[in-house]
Every structure is written in C-alpha cells, then in structure tokens.
C-alpha atoms as a PDB file:
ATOM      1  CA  UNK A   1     112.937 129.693 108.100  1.00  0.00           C
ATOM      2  CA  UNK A   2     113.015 128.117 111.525  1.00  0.00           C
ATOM      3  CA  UNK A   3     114.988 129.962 114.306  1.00  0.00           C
ATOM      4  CA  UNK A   4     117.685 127.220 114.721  1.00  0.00           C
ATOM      5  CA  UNK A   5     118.040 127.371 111.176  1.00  0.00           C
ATOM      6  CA  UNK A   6     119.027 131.348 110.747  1.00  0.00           C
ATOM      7  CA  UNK A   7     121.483 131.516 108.453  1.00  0.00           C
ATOM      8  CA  UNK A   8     125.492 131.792 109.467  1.00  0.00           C
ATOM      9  CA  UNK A   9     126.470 135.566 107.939  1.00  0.00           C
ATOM     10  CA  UNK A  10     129.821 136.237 106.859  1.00  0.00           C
ATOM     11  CA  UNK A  11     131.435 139.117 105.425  1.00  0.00           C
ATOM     12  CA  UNK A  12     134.997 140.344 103.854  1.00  0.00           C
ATOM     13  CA  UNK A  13     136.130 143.260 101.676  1.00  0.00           C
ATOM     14  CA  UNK A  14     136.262 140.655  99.043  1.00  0.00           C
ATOM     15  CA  UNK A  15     136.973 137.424  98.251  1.00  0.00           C
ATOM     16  CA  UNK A  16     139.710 136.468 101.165  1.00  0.00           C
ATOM     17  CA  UNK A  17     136.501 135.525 103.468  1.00  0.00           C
ATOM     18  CA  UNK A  18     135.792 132.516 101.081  1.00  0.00           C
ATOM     19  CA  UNK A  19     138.204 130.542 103.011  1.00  0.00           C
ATOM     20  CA  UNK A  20     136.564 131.023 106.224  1.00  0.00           C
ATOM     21  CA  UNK A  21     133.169 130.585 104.432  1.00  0.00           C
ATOM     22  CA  UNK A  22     134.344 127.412 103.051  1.00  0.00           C
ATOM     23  CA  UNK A  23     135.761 126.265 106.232  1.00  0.00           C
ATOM     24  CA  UNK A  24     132.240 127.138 108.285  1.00  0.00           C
ATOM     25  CA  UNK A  25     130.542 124.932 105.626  1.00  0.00           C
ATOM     26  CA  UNK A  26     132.645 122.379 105.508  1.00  0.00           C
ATOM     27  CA  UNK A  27     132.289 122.232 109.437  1.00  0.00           C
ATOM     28  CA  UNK A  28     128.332 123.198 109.360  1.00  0.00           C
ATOM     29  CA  UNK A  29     127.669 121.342 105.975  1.00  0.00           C
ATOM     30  CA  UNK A  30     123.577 121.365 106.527  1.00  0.00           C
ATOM     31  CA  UNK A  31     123.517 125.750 107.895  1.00  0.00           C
ATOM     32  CA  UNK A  32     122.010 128.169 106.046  1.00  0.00           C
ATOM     33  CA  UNK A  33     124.785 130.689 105.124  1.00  0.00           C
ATOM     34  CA  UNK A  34     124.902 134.264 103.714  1.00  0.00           C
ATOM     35  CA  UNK A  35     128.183 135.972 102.501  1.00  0.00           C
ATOM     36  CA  UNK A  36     128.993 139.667 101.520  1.00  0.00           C
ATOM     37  CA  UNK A  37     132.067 140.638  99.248  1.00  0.00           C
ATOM     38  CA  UNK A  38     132.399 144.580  99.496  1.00  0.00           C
ATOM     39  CA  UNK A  39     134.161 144.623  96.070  1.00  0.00           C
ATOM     40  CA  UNK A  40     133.155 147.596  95.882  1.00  0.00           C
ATOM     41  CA  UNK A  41     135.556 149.095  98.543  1.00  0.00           C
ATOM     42  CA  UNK A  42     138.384 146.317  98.184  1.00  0.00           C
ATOM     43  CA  UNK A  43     140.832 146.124  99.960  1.00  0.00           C
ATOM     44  CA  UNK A  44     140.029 147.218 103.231  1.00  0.00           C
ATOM     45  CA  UNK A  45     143.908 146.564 104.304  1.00  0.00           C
ATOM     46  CA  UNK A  46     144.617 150.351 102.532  1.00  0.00           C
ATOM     47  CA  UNK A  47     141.657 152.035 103.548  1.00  0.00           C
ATOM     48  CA  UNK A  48     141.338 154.230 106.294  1.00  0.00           C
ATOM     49  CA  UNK A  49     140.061 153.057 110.007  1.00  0.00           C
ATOM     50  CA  UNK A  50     137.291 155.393 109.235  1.00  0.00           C
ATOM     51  CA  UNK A  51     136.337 154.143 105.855  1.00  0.00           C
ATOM     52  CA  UNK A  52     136.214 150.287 107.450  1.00  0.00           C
ATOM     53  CA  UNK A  53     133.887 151.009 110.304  1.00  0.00           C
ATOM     54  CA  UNK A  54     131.631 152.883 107.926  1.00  0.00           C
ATOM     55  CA  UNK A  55     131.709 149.380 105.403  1.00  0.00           C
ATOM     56  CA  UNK A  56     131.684 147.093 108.160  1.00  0.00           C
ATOM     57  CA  UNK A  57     128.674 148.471 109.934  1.00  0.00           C
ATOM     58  CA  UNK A  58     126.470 148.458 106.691  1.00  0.00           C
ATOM     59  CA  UNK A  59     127.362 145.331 105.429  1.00  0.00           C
ATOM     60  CA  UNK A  60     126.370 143.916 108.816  1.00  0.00           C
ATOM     61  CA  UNK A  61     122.767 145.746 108.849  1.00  0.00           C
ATOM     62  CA  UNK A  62     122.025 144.011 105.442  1.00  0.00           C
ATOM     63  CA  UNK A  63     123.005 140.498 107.342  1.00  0.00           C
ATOM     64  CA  UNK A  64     121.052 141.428 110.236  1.00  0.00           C
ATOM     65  CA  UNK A  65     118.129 142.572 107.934  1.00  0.00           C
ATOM     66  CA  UNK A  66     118.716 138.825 106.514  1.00  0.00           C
ATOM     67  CA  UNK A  67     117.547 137.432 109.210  1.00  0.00           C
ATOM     68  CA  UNK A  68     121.327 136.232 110.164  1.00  0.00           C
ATOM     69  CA  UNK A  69     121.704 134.167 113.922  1.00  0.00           C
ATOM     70  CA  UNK A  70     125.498 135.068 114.626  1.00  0.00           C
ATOM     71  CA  UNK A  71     127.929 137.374 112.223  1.00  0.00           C
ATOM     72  CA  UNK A  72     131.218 136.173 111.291  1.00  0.00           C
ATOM     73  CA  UNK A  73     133.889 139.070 110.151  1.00  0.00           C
ATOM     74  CA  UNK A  74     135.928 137.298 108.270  1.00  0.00           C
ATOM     75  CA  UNK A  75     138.212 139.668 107.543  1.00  0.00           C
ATOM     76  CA  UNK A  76     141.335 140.785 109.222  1.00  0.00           C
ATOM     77  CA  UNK A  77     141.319 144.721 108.994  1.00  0.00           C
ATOM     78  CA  UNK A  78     137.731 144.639 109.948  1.00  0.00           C
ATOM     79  CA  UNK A  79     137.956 142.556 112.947  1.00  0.00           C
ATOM     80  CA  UNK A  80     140.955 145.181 113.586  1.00  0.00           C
ATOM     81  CA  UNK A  81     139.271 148.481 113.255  1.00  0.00           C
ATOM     82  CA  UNK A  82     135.564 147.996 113.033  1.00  0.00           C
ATOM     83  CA  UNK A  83     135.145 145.385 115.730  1.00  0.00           C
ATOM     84  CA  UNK A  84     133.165 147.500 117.958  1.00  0.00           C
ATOM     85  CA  UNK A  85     131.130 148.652 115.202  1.00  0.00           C
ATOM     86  CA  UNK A  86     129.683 145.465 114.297  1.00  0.00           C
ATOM     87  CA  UNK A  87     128.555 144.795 117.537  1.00  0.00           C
ATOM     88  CA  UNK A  88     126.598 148.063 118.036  1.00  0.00           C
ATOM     89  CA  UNK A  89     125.112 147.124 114.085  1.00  0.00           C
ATOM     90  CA  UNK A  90     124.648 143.288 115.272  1.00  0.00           C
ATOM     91  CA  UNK A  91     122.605 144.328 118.363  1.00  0.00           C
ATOM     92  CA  UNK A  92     122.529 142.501 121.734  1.00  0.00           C
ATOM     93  CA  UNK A  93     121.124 139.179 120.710  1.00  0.00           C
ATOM     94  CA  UNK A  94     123.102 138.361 117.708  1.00  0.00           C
ATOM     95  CA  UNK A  95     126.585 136.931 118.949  1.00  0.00           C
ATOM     96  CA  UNK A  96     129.796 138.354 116.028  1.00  0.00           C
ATOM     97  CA  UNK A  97     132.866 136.732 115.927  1.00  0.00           C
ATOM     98  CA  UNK A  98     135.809 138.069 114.637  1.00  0.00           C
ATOM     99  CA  UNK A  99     139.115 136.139 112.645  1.00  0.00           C
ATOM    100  CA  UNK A 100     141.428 137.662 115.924  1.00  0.00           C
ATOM    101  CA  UNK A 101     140.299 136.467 118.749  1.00  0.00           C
ATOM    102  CA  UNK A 102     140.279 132.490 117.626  1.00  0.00           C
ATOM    103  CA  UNK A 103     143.415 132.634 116.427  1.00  0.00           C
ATOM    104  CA  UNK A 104     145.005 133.968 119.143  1.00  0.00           C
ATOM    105  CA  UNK A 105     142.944 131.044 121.152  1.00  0.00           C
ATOM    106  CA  UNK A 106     144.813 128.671 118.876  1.00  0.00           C
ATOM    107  CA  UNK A 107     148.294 130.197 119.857  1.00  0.00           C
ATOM    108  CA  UNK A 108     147.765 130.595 123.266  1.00  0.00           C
ATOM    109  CA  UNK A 109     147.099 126.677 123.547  1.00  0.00           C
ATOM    110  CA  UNK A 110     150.107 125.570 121.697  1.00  0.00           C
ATOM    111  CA  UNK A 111     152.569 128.124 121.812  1.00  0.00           C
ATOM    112  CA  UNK A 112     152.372 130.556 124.910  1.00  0.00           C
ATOM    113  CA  UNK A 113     155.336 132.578 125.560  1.00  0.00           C
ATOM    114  CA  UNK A 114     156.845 131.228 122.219  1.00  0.00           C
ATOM    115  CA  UNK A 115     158.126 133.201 119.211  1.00  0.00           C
ATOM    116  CA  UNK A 116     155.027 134.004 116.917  1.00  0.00           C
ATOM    117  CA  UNK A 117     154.745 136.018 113.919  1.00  0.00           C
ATOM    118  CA  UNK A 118     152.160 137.686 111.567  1.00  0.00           C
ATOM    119  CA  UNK A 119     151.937 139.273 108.422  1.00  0.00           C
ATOM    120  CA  UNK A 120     148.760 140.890 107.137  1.00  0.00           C
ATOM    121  CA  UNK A 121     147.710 144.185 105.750  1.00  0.00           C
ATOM    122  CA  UNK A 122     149.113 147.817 106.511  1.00  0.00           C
ATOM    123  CA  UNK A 123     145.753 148.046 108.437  1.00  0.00           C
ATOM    124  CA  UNK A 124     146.012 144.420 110.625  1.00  0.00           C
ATOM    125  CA  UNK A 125     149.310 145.164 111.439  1.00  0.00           C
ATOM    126  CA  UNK A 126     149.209 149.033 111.981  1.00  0.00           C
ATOM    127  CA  UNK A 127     145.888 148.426 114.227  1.00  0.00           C
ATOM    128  CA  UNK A 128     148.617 146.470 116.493  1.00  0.00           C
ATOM    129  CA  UNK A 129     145.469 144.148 117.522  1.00  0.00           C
ATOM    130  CA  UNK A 130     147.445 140.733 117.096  1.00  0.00           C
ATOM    131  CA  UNK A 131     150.389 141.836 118.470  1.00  0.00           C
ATOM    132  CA  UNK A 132     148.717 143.425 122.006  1.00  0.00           C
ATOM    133  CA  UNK A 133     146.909 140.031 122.045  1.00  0.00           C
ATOM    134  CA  UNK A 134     149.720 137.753 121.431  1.00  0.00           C
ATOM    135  CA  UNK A 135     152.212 139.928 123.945  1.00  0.00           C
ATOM    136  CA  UNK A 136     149.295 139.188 126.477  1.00  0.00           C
ATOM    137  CA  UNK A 137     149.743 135.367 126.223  1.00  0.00           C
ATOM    138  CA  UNK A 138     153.486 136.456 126.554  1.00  0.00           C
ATOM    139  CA  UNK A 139     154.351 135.824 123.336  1.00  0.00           C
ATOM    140  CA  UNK A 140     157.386 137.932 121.293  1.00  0.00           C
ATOM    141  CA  UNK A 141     155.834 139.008 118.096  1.00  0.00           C
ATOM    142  CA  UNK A 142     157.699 139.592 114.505  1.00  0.00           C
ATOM    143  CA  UNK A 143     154.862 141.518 112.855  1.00  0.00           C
ATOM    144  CA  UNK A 144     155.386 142.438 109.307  1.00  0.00           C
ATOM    145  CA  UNK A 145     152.791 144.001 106.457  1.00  0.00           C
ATOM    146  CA  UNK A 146     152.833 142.374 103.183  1.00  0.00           C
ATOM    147  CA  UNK A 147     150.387 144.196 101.354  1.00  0.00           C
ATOM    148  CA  UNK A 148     150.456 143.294  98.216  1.00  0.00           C
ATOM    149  CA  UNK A 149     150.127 140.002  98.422  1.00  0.00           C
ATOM    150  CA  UNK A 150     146.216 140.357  98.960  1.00  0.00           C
ATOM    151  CA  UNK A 151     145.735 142.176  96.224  1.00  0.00           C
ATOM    152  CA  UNK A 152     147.444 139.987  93.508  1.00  0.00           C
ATOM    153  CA  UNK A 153     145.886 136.680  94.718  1.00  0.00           C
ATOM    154  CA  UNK A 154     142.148 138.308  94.241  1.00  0.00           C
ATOM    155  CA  UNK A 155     143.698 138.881  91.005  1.00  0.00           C
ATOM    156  CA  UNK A 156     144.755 134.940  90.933  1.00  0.00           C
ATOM    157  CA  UNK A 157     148.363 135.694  90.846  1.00  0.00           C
ATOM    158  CA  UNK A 158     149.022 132.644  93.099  1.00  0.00           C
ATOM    159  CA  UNK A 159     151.052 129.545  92.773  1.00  0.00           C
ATOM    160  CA  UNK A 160     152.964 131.581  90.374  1.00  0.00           C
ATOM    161  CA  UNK A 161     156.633 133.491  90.080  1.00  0.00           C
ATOM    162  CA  UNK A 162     154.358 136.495  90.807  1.00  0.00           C
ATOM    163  CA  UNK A 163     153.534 135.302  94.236  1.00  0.00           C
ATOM    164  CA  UNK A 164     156.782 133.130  94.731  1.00  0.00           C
ATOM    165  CA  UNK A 165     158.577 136.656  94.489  1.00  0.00           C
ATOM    166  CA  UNK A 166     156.763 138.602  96.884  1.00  0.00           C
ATOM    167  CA  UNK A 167     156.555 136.199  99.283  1.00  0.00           C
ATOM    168  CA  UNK A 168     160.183 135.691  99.250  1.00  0.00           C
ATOM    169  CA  UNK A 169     160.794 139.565  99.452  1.00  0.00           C
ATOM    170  CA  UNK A 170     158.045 139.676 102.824  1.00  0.00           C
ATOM    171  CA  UNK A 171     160.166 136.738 104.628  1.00  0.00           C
ATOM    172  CA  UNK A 172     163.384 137.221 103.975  1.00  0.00           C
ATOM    173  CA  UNK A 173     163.786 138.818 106.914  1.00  0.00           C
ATOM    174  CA  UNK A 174     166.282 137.205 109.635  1.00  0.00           C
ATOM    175  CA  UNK A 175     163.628 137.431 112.123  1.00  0.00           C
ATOM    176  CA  UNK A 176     161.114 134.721 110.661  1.00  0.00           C
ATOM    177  CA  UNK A 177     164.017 132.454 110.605  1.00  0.00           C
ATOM    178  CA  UNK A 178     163.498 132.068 114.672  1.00  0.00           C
ATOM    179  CA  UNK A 179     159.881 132.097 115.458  1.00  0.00           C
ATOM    180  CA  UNK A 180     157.871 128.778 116.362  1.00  0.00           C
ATOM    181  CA  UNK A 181     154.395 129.598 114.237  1.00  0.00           C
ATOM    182  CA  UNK A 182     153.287 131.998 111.263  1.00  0.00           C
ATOM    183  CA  UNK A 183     149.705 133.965 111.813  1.00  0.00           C
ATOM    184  CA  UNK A 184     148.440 134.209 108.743  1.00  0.00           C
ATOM    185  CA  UNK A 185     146.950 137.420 109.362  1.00  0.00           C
ATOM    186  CA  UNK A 186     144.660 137.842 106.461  1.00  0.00           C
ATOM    187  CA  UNK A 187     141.740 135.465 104.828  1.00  0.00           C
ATOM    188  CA  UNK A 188     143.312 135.345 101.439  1.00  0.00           C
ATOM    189  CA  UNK A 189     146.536 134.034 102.466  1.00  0.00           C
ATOM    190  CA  UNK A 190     145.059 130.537 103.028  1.00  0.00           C
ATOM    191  CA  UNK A 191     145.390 130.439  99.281  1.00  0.00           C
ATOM    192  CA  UNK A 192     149.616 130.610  99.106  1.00  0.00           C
ATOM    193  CA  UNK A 193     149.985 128.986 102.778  1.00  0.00           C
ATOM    194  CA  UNK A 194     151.824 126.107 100.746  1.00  0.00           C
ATOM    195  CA  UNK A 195     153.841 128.663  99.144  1.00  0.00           C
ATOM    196  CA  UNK A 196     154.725 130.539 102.446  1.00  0.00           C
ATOM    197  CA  UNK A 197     155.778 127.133 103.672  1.00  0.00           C
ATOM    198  CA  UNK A 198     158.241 126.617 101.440  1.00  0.00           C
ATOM    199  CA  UNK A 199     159.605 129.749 101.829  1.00  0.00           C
ATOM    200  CA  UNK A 200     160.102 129.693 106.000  1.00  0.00           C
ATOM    201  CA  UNK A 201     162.384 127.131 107.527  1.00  0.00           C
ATOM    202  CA  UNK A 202     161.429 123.668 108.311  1.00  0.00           C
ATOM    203  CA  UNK A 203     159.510 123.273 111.381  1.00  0.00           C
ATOM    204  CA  UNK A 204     157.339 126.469 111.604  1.00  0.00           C
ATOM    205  CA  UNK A 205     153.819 125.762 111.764  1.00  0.00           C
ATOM    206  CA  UNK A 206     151.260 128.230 110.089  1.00  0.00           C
ATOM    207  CA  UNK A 207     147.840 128.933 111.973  1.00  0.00           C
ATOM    208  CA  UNK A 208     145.282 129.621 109.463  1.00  0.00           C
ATOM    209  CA  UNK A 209     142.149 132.008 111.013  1.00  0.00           C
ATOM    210  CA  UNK A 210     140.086 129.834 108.597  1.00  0.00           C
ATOM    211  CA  UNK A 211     139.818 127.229 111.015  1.00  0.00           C
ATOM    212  CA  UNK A 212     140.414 128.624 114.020  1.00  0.00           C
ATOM    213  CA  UNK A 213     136.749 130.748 113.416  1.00  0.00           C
ATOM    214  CA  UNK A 214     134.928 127.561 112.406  1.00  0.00           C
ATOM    215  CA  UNK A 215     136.238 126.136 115.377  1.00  0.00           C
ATOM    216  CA  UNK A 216     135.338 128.910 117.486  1.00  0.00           C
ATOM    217  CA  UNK A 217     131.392 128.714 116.249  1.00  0.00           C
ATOM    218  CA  UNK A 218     131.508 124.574 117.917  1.00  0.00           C
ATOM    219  CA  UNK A 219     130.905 126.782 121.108  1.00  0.00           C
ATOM    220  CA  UNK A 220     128.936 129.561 120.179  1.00  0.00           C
ATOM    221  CA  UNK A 221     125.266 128.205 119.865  1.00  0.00           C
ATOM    222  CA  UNK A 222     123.630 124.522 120.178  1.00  0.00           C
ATOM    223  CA  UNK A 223     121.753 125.333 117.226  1.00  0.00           C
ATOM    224  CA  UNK A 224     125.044 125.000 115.246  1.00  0.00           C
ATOM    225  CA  UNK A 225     125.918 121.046 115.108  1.00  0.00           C
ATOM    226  CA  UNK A 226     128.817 119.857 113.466  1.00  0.00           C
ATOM    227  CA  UNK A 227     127.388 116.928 110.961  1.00  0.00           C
ATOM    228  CA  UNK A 228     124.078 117.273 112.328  1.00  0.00           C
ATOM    229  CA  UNK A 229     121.292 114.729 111.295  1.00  0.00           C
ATOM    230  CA  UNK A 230     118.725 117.323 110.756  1.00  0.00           C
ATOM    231  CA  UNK A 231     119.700 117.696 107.422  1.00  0.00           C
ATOM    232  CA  UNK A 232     117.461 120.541 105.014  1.00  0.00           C
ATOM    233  CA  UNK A 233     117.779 119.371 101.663  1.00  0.00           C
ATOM    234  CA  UNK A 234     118.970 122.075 100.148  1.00  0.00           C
ATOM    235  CA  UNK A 235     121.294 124.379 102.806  1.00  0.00           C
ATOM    236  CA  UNK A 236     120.610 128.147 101.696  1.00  0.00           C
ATOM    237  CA  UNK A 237     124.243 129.373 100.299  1.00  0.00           C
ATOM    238  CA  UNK A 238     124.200 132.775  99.005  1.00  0.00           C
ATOM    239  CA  UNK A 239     127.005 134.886  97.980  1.00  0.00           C
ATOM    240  CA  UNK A 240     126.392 138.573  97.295  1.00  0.00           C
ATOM    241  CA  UNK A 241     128.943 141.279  96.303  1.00  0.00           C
ATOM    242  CA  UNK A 242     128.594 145.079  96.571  1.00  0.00           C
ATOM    243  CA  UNK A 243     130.472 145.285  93.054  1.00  0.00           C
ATOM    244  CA  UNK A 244     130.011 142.077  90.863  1.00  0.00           C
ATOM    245  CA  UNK A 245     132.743 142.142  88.880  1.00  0.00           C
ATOM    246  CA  UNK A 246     134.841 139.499  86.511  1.00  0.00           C
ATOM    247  CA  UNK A 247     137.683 138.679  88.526  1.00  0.00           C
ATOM    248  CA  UNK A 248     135.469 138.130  91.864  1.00  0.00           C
ATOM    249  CA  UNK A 249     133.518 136.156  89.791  1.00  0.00           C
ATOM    250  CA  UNK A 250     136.299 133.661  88.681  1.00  0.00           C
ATOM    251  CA  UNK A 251     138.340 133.854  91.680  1.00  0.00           C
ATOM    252  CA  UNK A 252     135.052 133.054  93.812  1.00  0.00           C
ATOM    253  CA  UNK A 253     134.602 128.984  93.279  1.00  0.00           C
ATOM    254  CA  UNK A 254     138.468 128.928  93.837  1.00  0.00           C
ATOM    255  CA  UNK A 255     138.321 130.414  96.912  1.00  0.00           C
ATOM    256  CA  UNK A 256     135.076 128.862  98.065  1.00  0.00           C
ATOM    257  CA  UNK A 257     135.859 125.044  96.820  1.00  0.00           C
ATOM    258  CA  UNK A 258     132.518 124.329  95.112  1.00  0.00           C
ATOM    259  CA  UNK A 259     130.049 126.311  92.329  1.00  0.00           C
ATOM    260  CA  UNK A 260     129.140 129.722  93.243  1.00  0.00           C
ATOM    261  CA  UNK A 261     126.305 132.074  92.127  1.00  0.00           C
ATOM    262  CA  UNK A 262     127.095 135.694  92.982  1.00  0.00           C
ATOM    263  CA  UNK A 263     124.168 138.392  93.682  1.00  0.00           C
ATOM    264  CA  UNK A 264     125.018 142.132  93.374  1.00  0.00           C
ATOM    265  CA  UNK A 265     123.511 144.379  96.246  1.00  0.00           C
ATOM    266  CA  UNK A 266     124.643 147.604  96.193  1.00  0.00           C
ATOM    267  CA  UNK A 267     125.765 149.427  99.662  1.00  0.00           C
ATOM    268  CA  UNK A 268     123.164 152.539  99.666  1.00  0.00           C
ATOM    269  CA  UNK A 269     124.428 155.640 100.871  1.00  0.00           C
ATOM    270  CA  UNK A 270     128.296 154.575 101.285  1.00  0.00           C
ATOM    271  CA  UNK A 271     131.017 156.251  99.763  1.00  0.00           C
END
C-alpha cells in the first residue's frame, strides 16, 4: 500500500467507536481504515485505569503492526486514562488523536465561559479529564455518569422505553435544565442523541465527539483529503473484534451505517 494511503486506525472497547468510524469515512470516503472492538474487555467505562492502559496499549501495537498512518481512540475512557499510553505504543511518527481534545475544541469556539455539561462513563467522568479541560476554557461544568446507558444500547436497547427511562432518570437533574450544550461524553451515545434531546429543554445543543474527531483529522496530515479525486476502487474497511460475538455482530452495521464483515483477533497475553 502506498504511504499516503496507510490506513486510518481506530479503536473502542466495543461498538460505541462505530460512530466515529462512520463519521471518519463519511468525511475520508476513499482512506483505507482499520477498526478494533475489544469485546472482549467491554466496557472499558467499569474497568479499572489499570486494566484500560493495559487494552489500549495492545490494541494500538496490532494497528501499528497494521501498518496504520495516525490512531484514532475513539473511545472516551481510553482517551481518559490510557492517553499517554497510546502514544508511547504509537511511537514518535504516528500522530493519535483522542475523542477529548476535539470536543473540547468545539466548545471552546462556541461556548467559552458558558454552562456545559457531560455525561459519560464512571471512568470519563471519574478521570475528571473533560471537566479540567472545559474549566480551562472557563467553562462551569455539570458532569454526571450514566453508566448504563452504554451498556444497554450495545445490547440495542435504544429508541425504546428501556432507554427513554434511563435517560430520563440521568437528566432529571435541575442542573441540566441551565446549561447552554450537552457533551456527549461517550461514542455510543450518538445512537440516543435524538432521545437525549427530547428529554433536555429546548435550546440546548448536543456536541457529538463523532464529528468533532473527523473534523480534527482535516488538519492532521495532507495525505488525508476530504472528497479527494484519487479515488482506490475499493477503500480497505476492516473491522476486527477481540471477542466476535452475536450482539456486536448485529449491532455493528447499525452503528457503522453500511454492511460490515467482522474479523476476530484475539489480544495475546491480556487478561
């Protein structure tokens, strides 16, 4: 494969990541790309920070041993806890981008100093990450975990009472009711954004990561053209999982927007 044509890498705990993998392609619809489900270990949001450093840094030596050009972490409690790790695994010359840092790019261009909050899992939120950054654009942050929600949307209770109800239990809190823009502070939520909508007052805008990373890779490398006109005729898209199981397997071309072919590779040596 040429070397402006390395493939885009992208990796999650599990399915959530599909958005932003979805989102890079649709932005980047002639790249190569190459994404990892640890399904294995899902969901990082209740594992320890430990545990997530260990996953993250082995999923992104099989990327790098792919012959990936930039790794994308598209997963909240990763970009949280394992940042650091990745980079050291990455090496110098391969550029990682987390799903933090561009959203809080997004914020800090439309809503500095302004009421922002963020739900995610026990680990986002507990790793205080978004709400450091955020209070350094001088922002007042309503941070609340919702952990449940991940886990029953990868098991495709969305759009559903089962979702409806949880949401409505995460933001009924008084404090959502004054803030100017949602984070949605983990790659599944994309999924129920319509959902959380409804449930927040009118006039709050949600910031999905989703786009804010495939954004973020416009400036990252020439070799990565929006709509470019060097078109391969067949764009490499491979989707490997640690654990190939059932519901990854449905839930995948929901997530991802188009037919999906999963590959197991198992995670040697990781417990």
């Amino acid at each position: 494969m040429p070397e402006a044509m390395r493939p885009i890498g992208v990796f999650d705990s599990g399915i959530g990541g599909l958005t932003v993998a979805r989102a890079i392609s649709a932005r980047f619809p002639n790249h190569p790309l190459i994404y990892f489900g640890d399904t294995a270990h899902l969901p990082y949001g209740e594992k320890s920070p430990e545990l997530i450093r260990r996953y993250a840094a082995s999923i992104t030596q099989e990327l790098v041993g792919m012959n990936c050009s930039v790794i994308v972490v598209a997963c909240n409690s990763a970009s949280s806890n394992a940042l650091a790790e990745v980079r050291d695994s990455a090496g110098p010359n391969i550029p990682v981008i987390d799903v933090i840092h561009p959203v809080i790019q997004a914020v800090s261009e439309r809503f500095m100093g302004q009421s922002i909050g963020v739900i995610g899992t026990r680990a986002t939120i507990d790793s205080k990450w978004y709400q450091r950054l955020l209070e350094n654009q001088g922002c007042e942050v309503i941070a609340k975990a919702t952990p449940l929600l991940a886990s029953a949307i990868e098991e495709g209770f969305y759009e559903g009472k089962v979702s409806t109800a949880l949401i409505e239990a995460y933001l009924a809190d008084d404090a959502f009711s004054k803030i100017n823009a949602l984070v949605l502070g983990c790659t599944h939520y994309p999924l129920i954004s319509d959902e959380i909508r409804k449930a927040l007052p009118n006039g709050i805008e949600i910031i999905d990561s989703a786009a804010a990373v495939a954004s973020a890779l416009d400036n990252l490398n020439a070799s990565l053209t929006p709509g470019s006109e060097a078109v391969e005729a067949d764009p490499l898209r491979k989707f490997i999982v640690s654990d190939l199981t059932k519901s990854f397997q449905l839930g995948a071309e929901r997530f991802f927007g188009a037919p999906v072919v999963l590959e197991e590779r198992k995670l040697n040596n990781r417990t």
